[in-house]
Protein backbone atom coordinates (compact mmCIF):
# COMPACT_ATOMS: atom_id res chain seq x y z
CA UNK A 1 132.17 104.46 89.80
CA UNK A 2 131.88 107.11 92.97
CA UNK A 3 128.40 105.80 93.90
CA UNK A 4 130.34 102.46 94.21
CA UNK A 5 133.45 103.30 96.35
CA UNK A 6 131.20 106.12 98.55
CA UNK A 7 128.83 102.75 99.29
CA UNK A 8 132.38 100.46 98.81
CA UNK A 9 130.80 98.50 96.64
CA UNK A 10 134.44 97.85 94.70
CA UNK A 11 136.15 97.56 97.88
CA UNK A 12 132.93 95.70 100.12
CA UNK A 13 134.62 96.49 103.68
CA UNK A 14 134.33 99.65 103.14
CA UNK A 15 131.70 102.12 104.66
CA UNK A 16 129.48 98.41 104.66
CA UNK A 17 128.71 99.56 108.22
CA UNK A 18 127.26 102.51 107.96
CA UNK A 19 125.21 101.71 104.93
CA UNK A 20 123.64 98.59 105.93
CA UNK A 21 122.54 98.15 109.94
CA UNK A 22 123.09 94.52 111.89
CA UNK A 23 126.56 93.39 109.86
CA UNK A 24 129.02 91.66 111.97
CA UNK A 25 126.57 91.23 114.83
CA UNK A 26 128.13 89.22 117.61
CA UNK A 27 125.80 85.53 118.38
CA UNK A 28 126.12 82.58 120.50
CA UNK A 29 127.31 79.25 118.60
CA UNK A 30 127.06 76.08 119.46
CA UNK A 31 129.15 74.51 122.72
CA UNK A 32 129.06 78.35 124.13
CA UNK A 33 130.85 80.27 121.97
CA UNK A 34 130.06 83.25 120.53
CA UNK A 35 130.91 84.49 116.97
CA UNK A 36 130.11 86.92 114.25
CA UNK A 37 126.77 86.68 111.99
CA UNK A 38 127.43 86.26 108.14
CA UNK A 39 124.19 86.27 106.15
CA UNK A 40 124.79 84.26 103.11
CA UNK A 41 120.90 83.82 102.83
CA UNK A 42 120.17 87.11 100.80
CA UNK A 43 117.51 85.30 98.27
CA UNK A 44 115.44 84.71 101.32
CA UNK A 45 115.81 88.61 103.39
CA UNK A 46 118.33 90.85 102.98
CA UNK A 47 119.67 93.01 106.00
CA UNK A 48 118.35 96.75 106.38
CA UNK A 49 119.99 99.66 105.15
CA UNK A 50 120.70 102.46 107.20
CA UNK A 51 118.72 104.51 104.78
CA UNK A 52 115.93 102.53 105.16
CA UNK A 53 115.65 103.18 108.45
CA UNK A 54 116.30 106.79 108.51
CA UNK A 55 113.56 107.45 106.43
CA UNK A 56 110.97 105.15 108.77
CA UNK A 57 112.97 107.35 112.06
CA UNK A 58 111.33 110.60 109.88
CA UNK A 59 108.49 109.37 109.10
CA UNK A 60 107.43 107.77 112.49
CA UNK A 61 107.39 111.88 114.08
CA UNK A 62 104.58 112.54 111.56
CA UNK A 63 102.89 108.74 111.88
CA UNK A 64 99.05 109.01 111.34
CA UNK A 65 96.12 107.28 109.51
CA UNK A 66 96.53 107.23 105.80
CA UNK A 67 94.02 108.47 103.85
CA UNK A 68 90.62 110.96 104.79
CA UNK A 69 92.34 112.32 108.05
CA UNK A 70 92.02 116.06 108.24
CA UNK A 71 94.50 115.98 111.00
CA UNK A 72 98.11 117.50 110.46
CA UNK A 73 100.24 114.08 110.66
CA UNK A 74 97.49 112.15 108.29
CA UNK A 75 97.72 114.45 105.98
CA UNK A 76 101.87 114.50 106.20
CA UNK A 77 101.59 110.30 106.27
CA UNK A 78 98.87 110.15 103.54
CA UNK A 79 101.58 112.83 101.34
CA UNK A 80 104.68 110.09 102.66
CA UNK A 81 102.36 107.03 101.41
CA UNK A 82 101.55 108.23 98.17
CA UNK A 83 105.04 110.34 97.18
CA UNK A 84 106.44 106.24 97.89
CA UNK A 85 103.70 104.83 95.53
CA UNK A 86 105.35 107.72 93.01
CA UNK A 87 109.10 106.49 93.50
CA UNK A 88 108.11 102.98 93.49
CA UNK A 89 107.15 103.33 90.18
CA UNK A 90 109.58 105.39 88.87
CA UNK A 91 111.93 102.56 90.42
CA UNK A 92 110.72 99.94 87.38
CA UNK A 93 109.64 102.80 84.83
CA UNK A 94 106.30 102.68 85.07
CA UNK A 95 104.19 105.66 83.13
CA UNK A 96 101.52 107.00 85.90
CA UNK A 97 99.51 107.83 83.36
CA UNK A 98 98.62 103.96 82.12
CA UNK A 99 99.86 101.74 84.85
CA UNK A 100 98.51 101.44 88.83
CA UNK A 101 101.29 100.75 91.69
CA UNK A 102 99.24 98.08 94.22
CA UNK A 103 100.63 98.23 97.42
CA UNK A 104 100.32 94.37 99.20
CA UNK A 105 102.38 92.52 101.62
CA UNK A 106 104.69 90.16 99.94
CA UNK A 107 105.30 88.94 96.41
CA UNK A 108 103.38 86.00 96.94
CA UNK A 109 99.79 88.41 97.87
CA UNK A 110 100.63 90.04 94.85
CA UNK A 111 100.73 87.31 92.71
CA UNK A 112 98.15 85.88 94.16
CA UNK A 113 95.98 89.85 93.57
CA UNK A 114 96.75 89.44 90.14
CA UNK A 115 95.59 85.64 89.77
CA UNK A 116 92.24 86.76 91.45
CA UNK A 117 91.52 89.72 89.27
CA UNK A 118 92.56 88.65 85.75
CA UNK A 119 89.72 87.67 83.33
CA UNK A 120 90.23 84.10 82.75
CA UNK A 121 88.04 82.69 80.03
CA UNK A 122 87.22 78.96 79.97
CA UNK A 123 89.54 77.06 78.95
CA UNK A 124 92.79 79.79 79.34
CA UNK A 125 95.85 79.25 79.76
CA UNK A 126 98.48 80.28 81.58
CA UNK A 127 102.43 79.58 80.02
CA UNK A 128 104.83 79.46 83.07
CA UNK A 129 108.07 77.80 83.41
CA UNK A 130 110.10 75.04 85.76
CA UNK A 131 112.12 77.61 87.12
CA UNK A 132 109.35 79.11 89.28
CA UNK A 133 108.71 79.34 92.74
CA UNK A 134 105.78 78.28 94.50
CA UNK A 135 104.06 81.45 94.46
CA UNK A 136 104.35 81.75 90.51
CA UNK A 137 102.69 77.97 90.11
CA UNK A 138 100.10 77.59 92.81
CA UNK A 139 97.80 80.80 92.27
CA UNK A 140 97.18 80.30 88.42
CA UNK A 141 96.09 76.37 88.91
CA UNK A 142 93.13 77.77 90.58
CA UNK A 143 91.87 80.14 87.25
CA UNK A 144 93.59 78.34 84.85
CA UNK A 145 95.42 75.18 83.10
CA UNK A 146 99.26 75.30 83.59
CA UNK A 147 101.34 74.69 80.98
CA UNK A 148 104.79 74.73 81.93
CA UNK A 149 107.94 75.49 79.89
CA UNK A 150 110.78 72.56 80.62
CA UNK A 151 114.17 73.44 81.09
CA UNK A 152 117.26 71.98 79.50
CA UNK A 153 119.39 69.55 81.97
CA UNK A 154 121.67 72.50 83.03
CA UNK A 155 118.34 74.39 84.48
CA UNK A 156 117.71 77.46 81.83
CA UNK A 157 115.24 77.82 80.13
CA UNK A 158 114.55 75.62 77.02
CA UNK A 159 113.57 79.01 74.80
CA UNK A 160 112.87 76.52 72.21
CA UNK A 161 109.97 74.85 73.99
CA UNK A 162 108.54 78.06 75.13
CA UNK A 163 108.20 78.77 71.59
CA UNK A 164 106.61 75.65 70.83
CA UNK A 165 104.46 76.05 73.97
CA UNK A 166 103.06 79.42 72.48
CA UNK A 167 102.36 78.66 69.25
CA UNK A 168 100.38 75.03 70.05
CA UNK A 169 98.07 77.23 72.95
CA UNK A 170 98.29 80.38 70.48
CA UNK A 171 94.51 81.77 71.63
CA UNK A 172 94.12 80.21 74.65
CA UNK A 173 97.12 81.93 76.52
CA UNK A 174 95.82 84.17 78.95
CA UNK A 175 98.80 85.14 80.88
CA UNK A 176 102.63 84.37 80.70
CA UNK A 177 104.24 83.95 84.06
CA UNK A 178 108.17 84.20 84.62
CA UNK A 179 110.57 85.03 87.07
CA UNK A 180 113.06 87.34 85.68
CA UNK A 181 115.67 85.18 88.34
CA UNK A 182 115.79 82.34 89.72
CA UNK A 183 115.94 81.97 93.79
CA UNK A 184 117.44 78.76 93.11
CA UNK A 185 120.37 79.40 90.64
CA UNK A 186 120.21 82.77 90.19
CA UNK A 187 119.74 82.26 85.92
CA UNK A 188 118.38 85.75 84.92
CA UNK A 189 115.29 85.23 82.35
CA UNK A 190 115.54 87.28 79.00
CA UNK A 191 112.12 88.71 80.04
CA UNK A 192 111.75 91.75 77.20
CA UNK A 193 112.34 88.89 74.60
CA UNK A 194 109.89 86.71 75.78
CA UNK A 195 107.52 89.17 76.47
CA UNK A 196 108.05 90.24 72.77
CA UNK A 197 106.88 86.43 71.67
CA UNK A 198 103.99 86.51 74.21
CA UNK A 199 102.82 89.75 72.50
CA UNK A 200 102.92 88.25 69.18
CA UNK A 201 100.27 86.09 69.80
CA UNK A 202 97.87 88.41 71.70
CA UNK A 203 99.44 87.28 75.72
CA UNK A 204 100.37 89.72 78.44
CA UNK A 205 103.22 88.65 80.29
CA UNK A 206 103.25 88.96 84.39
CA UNK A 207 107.51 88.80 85.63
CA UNK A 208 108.18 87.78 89.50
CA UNK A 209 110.77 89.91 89.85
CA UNK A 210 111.58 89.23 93.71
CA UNK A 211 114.69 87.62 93.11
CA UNK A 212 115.98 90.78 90.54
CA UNK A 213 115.18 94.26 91.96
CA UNK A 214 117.84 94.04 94.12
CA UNK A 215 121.07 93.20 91.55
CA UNK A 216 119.87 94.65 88.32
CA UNK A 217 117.84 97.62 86.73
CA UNK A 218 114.39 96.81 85.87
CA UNK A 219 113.01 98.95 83.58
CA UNK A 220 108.90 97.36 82.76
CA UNK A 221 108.57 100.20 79.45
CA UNK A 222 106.13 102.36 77.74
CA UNK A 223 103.11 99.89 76.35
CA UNK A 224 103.54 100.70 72.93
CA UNK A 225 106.84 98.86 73.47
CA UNK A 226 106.34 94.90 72.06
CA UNK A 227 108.99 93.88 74.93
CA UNK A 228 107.36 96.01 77.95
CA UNK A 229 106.53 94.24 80.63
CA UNK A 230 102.42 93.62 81.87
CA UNK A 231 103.02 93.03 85.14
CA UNK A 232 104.98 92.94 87.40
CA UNK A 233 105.71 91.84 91.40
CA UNK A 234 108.49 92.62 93.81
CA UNK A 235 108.95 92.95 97.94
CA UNK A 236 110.69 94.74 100.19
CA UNK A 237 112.24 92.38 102.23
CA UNK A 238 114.49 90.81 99.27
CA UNK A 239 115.81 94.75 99.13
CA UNK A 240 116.97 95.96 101.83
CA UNK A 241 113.62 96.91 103.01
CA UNK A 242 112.08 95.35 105.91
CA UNK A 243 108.49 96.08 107.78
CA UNK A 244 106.28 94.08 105.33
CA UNK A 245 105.22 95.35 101.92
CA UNK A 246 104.91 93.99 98.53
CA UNK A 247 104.04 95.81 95.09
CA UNK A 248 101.89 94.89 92.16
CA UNK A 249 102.03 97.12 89.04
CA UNK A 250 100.18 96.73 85.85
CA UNK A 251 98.17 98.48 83.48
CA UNK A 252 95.29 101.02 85.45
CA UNK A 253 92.22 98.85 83.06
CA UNK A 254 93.06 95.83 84.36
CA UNK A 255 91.70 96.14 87.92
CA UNK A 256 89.30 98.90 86.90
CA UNK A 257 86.64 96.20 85.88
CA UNK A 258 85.16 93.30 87.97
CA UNK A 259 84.93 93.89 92.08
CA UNK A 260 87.81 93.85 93.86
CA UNK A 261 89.31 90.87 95.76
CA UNK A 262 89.49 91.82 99.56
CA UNK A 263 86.62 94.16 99.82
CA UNK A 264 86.24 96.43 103.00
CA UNK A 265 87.86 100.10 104.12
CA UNK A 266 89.07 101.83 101.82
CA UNK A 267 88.20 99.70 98.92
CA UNK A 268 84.45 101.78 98.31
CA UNK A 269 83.04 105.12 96.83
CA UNK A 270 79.53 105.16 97.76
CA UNK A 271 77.82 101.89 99.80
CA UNK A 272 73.88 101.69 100.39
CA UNK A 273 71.94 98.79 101.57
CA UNK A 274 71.58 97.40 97.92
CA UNK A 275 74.67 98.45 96.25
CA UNK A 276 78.25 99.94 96.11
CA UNK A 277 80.33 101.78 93.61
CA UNK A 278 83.43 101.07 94.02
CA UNK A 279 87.06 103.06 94.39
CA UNK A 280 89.36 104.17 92.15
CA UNK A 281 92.71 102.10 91.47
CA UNK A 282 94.61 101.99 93.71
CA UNK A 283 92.49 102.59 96.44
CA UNK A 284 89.95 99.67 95.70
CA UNK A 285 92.73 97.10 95.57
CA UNK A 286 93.68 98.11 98.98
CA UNK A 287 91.94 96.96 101.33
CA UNK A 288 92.06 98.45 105.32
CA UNK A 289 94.34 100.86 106.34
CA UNK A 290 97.23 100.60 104.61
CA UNK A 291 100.96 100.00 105.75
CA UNK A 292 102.58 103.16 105.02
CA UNK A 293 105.82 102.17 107.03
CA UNK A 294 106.26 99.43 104.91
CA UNK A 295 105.47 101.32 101.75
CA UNK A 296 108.05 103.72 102.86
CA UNK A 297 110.72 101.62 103.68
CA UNK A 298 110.34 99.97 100.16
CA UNK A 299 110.21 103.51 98.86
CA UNK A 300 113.88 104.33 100.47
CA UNK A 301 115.59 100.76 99.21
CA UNK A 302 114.53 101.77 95.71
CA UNK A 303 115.99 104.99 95.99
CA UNK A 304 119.56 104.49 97.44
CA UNK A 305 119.54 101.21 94.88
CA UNK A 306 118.74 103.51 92.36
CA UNK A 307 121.65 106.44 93.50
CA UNK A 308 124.31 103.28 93.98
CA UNK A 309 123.83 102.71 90.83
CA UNK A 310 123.23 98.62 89.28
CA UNK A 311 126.50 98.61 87.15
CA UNK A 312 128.26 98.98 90.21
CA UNK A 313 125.83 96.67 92.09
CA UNK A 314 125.86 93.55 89.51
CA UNK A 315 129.73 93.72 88.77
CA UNK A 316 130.60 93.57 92.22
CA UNK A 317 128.20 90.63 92.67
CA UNK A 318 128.59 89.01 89.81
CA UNK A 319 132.86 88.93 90.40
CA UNK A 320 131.64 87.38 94.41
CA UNK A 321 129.48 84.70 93.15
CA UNK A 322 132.21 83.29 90.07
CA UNK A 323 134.21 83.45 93.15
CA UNK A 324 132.19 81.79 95.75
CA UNK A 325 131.48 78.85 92.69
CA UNK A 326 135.04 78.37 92.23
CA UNK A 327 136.03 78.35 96.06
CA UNK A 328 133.21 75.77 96.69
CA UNK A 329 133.45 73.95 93.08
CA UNK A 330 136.56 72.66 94.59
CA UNK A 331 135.71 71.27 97.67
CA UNK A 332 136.20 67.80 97.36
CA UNK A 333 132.30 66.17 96.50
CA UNK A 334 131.16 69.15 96.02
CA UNK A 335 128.32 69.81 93.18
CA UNK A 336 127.25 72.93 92.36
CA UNK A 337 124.04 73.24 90.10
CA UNK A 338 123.02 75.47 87.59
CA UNK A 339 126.21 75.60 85.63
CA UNK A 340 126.59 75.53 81.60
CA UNK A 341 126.35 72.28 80.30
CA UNK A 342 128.79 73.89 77.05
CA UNK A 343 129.04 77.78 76.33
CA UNK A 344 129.77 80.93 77.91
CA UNK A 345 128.49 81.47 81.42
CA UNK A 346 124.87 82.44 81.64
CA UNK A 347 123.58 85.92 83.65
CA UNK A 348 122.41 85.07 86.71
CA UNK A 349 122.58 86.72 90.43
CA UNK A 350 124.37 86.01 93.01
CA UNK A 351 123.23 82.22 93.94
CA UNK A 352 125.05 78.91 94.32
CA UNK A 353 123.39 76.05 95.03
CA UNK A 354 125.45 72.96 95.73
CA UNK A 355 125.55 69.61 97.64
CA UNK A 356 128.04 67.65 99.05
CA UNK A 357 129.03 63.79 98.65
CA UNK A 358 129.27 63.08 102.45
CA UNK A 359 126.73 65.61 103.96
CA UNK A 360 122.87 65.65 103.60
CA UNK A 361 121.98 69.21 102.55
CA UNK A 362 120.02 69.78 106.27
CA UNK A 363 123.19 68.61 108.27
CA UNK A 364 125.40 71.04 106.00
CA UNK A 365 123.34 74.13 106.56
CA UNK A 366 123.37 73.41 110.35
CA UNK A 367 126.89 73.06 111.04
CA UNK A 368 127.43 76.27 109.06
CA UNK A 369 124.22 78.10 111.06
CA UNK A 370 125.45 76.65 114.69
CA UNK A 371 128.90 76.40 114.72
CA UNK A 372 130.13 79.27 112.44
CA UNK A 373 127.22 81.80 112.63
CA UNK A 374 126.70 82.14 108.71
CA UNK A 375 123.53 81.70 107.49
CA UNK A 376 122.32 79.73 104.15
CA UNK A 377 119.43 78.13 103.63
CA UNK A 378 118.79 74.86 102.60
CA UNK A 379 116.12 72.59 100.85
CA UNK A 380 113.88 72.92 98.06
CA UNK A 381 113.80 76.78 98.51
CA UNK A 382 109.74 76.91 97.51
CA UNK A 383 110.99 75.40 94.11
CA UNK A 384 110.18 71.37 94.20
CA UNK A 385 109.71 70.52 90.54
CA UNK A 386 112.93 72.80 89.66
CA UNK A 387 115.60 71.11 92.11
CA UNK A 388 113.62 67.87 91.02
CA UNK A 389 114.92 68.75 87.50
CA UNK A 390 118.07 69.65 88.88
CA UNK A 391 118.71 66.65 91.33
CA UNK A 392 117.60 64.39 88.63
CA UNK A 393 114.41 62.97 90.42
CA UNK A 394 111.38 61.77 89.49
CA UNK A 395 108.29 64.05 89.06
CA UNK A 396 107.25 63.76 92.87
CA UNK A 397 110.02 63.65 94.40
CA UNK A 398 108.95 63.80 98.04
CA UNK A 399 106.59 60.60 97.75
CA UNK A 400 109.09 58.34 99.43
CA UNK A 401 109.36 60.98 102.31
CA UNK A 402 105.54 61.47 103.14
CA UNK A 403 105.77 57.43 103.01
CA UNK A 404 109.26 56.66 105.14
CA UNK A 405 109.97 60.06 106.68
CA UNK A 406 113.03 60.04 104.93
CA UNK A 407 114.81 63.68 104.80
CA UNK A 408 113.55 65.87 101.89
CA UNK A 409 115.44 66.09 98.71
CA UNK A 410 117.19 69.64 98.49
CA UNK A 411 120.45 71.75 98.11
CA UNK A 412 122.37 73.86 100.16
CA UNK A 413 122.04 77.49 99.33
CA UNK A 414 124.46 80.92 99.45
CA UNK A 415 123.33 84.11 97.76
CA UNK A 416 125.26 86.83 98.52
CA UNK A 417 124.08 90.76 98.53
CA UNK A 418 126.01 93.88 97.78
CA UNK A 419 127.59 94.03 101.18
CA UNK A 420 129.32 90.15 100.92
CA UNK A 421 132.90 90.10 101.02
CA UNK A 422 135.14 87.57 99.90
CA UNK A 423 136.51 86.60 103.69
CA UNK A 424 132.65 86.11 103.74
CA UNK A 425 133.10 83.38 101.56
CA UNK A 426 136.53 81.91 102.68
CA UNK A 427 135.04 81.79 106.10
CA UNK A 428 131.81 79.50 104.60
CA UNK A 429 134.29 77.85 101.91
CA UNK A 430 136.30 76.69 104.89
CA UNK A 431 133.66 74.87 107.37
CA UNK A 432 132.00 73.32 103.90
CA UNK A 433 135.30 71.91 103.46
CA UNK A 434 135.52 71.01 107.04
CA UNK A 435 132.17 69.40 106.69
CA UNK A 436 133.10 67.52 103.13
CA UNK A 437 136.04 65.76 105.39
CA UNK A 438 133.76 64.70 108.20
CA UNK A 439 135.20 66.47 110.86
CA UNK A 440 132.70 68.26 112.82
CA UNK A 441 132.67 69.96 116.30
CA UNK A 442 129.68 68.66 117.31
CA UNK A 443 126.59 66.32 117.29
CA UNK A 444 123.64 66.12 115.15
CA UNK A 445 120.11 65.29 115.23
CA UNK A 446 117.30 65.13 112.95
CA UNK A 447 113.85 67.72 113.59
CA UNK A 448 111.92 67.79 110.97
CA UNK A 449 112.33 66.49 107.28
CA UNK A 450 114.75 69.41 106.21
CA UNK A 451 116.56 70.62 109.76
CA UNK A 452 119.41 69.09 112.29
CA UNK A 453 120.07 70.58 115.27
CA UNK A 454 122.90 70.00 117.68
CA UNK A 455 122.34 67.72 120.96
């Protein structure tokens, strides 16, 4: 346990300043006050570590174009580009020799990369699941029917109807598509074993693993392994990373065939009037010139994640969050979602979505945000049909809003990161309760269908 008390990991308030940059910031609240920041929004963007930036300081003294340049600092940022492809890689266990690491913006390009470049015969199929975000619904309805996998009233997966889903489209699956963690409860997916049934009846399986990277290993194994994972699609900004970059990674024959999807710089070997060969992977899947700060930040997170070590990481995260569900369980009205229905607790990161009796979601989130300076975020978190399942509504559950206006069904939402401390959560736990008892500071308004603000 050194990496953990050197990065005080078992002892958060430790050292948390110099490894992580913009904790404790000061910031104006509401009626002119001013207070400390607390980000309790991790699933959305997690702060920067100090390592992180270091390496972009370095790199910025040697800052060229990537790629071609004869010139002393493109050759030193083309060497910084492509040693981050390397460690990327290595981050999730991917073999060089079969699989391609896709530098893209976000998760969500990614996903969207893949669902553009996948063969999709007529009439596939692609098996996904309630649990998933936007981004891993929307970009396979375009190539594809969606079949999704339900999920038992508690929110996890109903294993047993993913099996039944695979055997009664057995032929026709061309892709399965899973988060390996929820950004709305935090349940952790048993990815190897369902990539193990996909396999069985001929499927690759693509994991989102945005909400993961940062709280547990992730290792994506050799191919000749039944439970390796296809593909797979992660960004920086959920890890500690910020300046924009997203990964795709998946087998080297997969984007070697067909033309790519953004076509341009970069992307060609030869062009004449009638014809072009193109690229390479990776090269032809990146269009334009590339962002090599980004690629390098994301290169850093994945390394000092890596050195801290994810034992260290998911116990101390996994003791905050059975902490932060007990402290808010018991605010009076309080729901929190996601929990067992019977048996032992499920895995899951650091997420606890809840609601309160006396408090819209949107008005609880604000009070937090204006008059205490934490930050959560509130809503349906880019997840509709899951906190649909979860709130109990009907299948479209904002029909009555784009009819009356009405505010937006949702939760309120803390996820925690490896720097959250448990004052961190006494100091939310306390204005909640604050809230659940109506007494607020000050007044409230309604902007938009999922945001107060004070007046």
């Amino acid at each position: 346990m050194a990496a953990a008390t050197a990065t005080g990991l078992t002892d958060p308030d430790v050292d948390r300043g110099r490894a992580f940059i913009g904790l404790d910031e000061p910031i104006p609240l509401a009626a002119g006050r001013a207070g400390r920041y607390i980000n309790l929004d991790n699933a959305a963007t997690t702060p920067p570590l100090r390592a992180v930036a270091d390496a972009v300081q370095q790199a910025l003294l040697c800052y060229g174009s990537v790629h071609r340049g004869a010139g002393y600092k493109a050759r030193m940022s083309t060497a910084a580009y492509e040693s981050a492809r390397t460690a990327v890689g290595a981050f999730v266990g991917a073999d060089p020799a079969t699989h391609t690491v896709i530098f893209v913006k976000n998760t969500t390009e990614a996903i969207n990369k893949l669902a553009n470049r996948l063969p999709m015969p007529a009439g596939a199929v692609v098996l996904t699941t309630m649990l998933e975000h936007h981004s891993n619904d929307l970009p396979w309805r375009r190539r594809a029917s969606v079949v999704r996998v339900r999920c038992t009233p508690d929110g996890q997966l109903d294993e047993d109807d993913f099996d039944r889903q695979l055997a009664g489209h057995a032929g026709r699956i061309a892709l399965v598509a899973v988060s390996a963690a929820s950004n709305v409860t935090g349940l952790v997916q048993p990815i190897h074993r369902l990539a193990r049934k996909a396999h069985a009846v001929g499927a690759p399986i693509f994991v989102d693993a945005a909400q993961l990277v940062a709280h547990r290993r992730l290792d994506i194994r050799k191919q000749d392994d039944p439970e390796h994972i296809d593909f797979v699609a992660f960004s920086g900004h959920k890890m500690y990373a910020p300046f924009g970059t997203g990964v795709l990674i998946g087998p080297r024959t997969t984007f070697r065939s067909g033309a790519p999807d953004a076509v341009g710089g970069g992307t060609v070997h030869t062009v004449s009037e009638d014809d072009v060969t193109w690229a390479d992977v990776p090269d032809r899947e990146e269009a334009g010139t590339p962002n090599a700060i980004g690629a390098i930040a994301l290169a850093a997170a994945a390394r000092t994640l890596s050195a801290w070590g994810f034992e260290a990481l998911a116990a101390h995260e996994t003791a905050l969050a059975a902490y932060a569900r007990a402290r808010v369980g018991a605010v009076p009205g309080a729901t929190i979602y996601g929990e067992p229905v019977r048996g032992a607790a499920p895995d899951r990161v650091g997420v606890v979505p809840f609601n309160l009796a006396t408090a819209d979601h949107a008005l609880v989130a604000a009070v937090l945000g204006y008059e205490a300076g934490i930050g959560v975020r509130n809503g349906c978190f880019c997840a509709q049909l899951y906190v649909a399942h979860l709130l109990g509504l009907p299948r479209d559950p904002t029909a009555h809003v784009r009819v009356t206006g009405a505010l937006r069904p949702g939760m309120v939402r803390i996820s925690l990161g490896a720097y959250n401390t448990r004052d961190e959560v006494d100091a939310a736990v306390e204005v909640i309760s604050h809230i659940a008892n109506g007494r607020l500071t000050g007044r409230y308004r309604r902007t938009s269908d999922e945001e107060y603000a004070p007046f």
